[in-house]
PDB file of N, CA and C in Angstrom:
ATOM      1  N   UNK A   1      84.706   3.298 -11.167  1.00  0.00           N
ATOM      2  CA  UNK A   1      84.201   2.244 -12.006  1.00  0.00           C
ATOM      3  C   UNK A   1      84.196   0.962 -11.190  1.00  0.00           C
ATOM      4  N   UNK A   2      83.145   0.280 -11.400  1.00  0.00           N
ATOM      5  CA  UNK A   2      82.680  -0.995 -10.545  1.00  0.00           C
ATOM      6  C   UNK A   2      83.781  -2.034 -10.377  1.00  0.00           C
ATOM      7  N   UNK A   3      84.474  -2.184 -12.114  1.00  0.00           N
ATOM      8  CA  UNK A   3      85.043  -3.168 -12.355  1.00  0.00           C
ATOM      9  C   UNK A   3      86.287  -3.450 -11.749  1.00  0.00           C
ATOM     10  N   UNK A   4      86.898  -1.927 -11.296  1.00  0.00           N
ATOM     11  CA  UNK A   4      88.158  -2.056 -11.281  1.00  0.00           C
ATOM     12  C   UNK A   4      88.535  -3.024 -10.051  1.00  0.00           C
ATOM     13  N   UNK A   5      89.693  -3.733  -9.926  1.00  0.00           N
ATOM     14  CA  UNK A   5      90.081  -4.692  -8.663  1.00  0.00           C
ATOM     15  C   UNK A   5      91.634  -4.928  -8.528  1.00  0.00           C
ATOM     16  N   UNK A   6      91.818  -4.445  -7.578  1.00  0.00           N
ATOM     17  CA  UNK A   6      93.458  -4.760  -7.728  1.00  0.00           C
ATOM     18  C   UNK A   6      93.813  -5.887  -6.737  1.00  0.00           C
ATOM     19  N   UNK A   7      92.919  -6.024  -5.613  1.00  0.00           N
ATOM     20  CA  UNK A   7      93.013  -7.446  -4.905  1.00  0.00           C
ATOM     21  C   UNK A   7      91.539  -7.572  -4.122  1.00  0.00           C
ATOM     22  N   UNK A   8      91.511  -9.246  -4.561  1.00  0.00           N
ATOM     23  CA  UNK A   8      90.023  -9.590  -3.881  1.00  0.00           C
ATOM     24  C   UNK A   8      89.999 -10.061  -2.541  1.00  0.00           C
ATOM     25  N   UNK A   9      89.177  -9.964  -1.801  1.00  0.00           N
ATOM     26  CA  UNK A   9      89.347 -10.607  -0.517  1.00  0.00           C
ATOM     27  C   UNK A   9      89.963 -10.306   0.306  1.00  0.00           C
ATOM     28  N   UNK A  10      90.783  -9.300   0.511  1.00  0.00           N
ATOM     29  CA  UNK A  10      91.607  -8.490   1.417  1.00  0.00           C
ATOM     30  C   UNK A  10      90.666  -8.028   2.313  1.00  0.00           C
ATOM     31  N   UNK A  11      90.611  -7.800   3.568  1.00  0.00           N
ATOM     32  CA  UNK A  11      90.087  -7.222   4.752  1.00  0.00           C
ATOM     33  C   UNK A  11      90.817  -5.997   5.328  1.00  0.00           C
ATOM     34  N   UNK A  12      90.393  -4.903   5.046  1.00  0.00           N
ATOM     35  CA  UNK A  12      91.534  -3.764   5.602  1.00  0.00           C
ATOM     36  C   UNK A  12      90.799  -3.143   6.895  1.00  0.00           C
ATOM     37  N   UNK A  13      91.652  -2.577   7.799  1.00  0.00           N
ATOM     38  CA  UNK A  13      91.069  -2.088   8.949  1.00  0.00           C
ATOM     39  C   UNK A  13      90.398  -0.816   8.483  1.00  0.00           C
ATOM     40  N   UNK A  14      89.380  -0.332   9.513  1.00  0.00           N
ATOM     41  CA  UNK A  14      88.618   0.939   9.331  1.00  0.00           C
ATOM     42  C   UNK A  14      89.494   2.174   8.975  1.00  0.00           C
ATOM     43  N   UNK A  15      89.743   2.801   8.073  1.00  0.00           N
ATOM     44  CA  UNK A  15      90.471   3.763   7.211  1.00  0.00           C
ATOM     45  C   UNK A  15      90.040   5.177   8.051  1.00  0.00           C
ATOM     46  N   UNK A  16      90.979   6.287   8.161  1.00  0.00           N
ATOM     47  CA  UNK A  16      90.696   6.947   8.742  1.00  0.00           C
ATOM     48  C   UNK A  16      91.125   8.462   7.306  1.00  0.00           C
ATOM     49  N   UNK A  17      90.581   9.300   6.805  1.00  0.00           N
ATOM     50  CA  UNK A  17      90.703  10.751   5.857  1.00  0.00           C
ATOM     51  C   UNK A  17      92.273  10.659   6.006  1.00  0.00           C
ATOM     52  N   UNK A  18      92.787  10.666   4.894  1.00  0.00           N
ATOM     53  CA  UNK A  18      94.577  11.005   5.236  1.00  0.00           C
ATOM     54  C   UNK A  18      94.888   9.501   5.449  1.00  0.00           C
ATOM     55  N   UNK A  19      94.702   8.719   5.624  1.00  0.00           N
ATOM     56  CA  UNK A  19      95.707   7.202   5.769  1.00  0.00           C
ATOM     57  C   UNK A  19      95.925   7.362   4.470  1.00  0.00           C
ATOM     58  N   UNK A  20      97.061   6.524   3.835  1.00  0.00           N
ATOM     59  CA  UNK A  20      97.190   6.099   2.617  1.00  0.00           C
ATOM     60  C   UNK A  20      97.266   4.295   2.539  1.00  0.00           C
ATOM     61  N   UNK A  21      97.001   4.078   0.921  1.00  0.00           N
ATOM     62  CA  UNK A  21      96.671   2.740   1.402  1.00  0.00           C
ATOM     63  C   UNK A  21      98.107   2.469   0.346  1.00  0.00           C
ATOM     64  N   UNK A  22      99.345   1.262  -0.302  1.00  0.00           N
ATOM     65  CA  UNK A  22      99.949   1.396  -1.115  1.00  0.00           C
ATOM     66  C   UNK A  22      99.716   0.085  -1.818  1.00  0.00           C
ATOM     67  N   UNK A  23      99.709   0.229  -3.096  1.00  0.00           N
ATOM     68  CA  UNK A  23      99.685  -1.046  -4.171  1.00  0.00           C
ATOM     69  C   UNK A  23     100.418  -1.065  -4.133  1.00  0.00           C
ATOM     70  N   UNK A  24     101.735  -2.543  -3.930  1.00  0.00           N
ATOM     71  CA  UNK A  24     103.239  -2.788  -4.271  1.00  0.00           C
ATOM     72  C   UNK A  24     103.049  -3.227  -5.531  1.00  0.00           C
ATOM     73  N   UNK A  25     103.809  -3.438  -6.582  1.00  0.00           N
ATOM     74  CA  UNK A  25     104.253  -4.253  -7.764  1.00  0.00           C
ATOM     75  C   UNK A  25     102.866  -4.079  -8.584  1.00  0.00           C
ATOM     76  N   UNK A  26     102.185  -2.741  -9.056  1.00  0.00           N
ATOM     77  CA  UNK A  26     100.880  -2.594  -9.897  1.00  0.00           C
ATOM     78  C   UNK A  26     102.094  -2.721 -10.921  1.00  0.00           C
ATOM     79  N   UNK A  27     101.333  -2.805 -12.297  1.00  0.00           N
ATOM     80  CA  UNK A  27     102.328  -2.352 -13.463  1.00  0.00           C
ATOM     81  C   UNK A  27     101.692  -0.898 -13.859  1.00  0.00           C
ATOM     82  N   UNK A  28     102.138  -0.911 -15.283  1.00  0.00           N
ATOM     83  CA  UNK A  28     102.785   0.663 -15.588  1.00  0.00           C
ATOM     84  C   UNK A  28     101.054   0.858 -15.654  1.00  0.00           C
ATOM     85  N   UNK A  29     100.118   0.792 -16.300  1.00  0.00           N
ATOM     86  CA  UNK A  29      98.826   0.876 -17.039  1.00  0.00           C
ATOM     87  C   UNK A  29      97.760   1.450 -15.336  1.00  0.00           C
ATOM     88  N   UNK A  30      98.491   1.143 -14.736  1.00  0.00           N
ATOM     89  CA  UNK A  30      97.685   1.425 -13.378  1.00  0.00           C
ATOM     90  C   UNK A  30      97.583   3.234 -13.373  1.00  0.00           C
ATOM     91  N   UNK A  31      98.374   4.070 -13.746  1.00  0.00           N
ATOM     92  CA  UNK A  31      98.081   5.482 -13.426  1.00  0.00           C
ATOM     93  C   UNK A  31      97.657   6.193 -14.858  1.00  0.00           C
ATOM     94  N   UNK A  32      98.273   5.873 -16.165  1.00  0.00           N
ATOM     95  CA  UNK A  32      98.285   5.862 -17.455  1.00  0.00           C
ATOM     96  C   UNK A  32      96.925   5.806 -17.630  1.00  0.00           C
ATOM     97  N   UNK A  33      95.440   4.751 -17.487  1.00  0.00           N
ATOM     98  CA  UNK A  33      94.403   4.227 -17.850  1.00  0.00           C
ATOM     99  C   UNK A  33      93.719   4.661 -17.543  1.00  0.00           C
ATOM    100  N   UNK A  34      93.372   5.471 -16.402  1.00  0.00           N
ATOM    101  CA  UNK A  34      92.967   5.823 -15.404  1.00  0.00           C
ATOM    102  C   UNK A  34      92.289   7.230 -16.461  1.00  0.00           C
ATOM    103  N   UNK A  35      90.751   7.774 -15.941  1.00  0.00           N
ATOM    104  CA  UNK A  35      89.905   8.499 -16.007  1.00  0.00           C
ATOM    105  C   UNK A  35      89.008   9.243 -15.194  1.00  0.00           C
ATOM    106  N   UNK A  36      88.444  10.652 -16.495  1.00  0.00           N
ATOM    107  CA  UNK A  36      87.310  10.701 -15.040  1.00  0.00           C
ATOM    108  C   UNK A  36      86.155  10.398 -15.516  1.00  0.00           C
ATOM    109  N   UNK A  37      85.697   8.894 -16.063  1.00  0.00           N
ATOM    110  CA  UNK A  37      84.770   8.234 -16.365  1.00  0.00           C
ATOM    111  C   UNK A  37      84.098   8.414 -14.766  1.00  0.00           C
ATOM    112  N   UNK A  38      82.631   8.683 -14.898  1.00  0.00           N
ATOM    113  CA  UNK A  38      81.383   8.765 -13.879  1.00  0.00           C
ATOM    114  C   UNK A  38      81.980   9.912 -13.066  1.00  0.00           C
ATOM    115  N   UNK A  39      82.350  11.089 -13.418  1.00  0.00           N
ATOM    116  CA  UNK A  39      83.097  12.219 -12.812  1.00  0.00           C
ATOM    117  C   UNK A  39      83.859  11.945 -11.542  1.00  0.00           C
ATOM    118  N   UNK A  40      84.535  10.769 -11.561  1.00  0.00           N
ATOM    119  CA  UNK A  40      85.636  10.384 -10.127  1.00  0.00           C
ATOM    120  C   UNK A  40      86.843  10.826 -10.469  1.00  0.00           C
ATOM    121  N   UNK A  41      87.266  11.366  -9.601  1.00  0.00           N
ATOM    122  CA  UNK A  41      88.870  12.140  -9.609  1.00  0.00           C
ATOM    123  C   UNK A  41      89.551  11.124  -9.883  1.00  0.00           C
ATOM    124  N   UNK A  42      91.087  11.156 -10.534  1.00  0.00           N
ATOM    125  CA  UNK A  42      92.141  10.095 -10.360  1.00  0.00           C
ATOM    126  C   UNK A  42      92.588  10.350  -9.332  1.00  0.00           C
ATOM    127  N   UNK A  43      92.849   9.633  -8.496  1.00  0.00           N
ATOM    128  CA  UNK A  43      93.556   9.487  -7.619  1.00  0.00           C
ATOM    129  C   UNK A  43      95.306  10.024  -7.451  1.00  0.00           C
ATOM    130  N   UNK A  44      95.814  10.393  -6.700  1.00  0.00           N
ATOM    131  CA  UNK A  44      97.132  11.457  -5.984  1.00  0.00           C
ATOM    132  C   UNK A  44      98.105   9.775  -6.022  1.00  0.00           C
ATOM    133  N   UNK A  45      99.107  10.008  -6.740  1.00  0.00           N
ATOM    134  CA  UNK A  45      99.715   8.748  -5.858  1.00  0.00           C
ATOM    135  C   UNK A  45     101.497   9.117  -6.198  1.00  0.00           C
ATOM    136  N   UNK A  46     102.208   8.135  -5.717  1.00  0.00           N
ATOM    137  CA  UNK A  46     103.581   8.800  -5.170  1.00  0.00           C
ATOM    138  C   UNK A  46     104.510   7.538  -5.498  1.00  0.00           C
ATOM    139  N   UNK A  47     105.717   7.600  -6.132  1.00  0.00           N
ATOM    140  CA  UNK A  47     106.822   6.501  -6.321  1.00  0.00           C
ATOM    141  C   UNK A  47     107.432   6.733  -5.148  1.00  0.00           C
ATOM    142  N   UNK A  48     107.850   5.764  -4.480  1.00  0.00           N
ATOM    143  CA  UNK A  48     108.654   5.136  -3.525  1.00  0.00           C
ATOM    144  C   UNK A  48     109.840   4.294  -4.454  1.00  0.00           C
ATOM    145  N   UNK A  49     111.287   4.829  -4.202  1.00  0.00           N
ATOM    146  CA  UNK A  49     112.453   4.101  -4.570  1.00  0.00           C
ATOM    147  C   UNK A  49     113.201   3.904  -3.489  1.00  0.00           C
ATOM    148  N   UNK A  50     113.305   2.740  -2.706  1.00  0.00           N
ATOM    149  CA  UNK A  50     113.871   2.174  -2.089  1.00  0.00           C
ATOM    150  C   UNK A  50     114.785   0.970  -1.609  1.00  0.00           C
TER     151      UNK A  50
END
C-alpha cells in the first residue's frame, strides 16, 4: 500500500536479497494491521530483547 511510511527522507544504501532492514521503537499496530490488501505478503519480522 502506497500510503504506508514509517520514515521520510531516509537514504538507505543499495539493499542486497537477505539484508534485513530494522524499525526501532514502531508501536504495537505495526504487525497487528498489516494485510494482504493488493495481494502483498506481510512481511517476516523478529523481536530483539536486549
Amino acid at each position: 500500500d502506497s500510503f504506508d511510511v514509517m520514515y521520510d527522507g531516509v537514504m538507505l544504501p543499495e539493499l542486497q536479497v537477505g539484508e534485513l532492514i530494522a524499525f526501532p521503537m514502531t508501536g504495537a499496530y505495526c504487525s497487528v494491521s498489516g494485510s494482504r490488501f493488493n495481494s502483498l505478503k506481510r512481511p517476516e519480522y523478529r523481536v530483539i530483547d536486549d
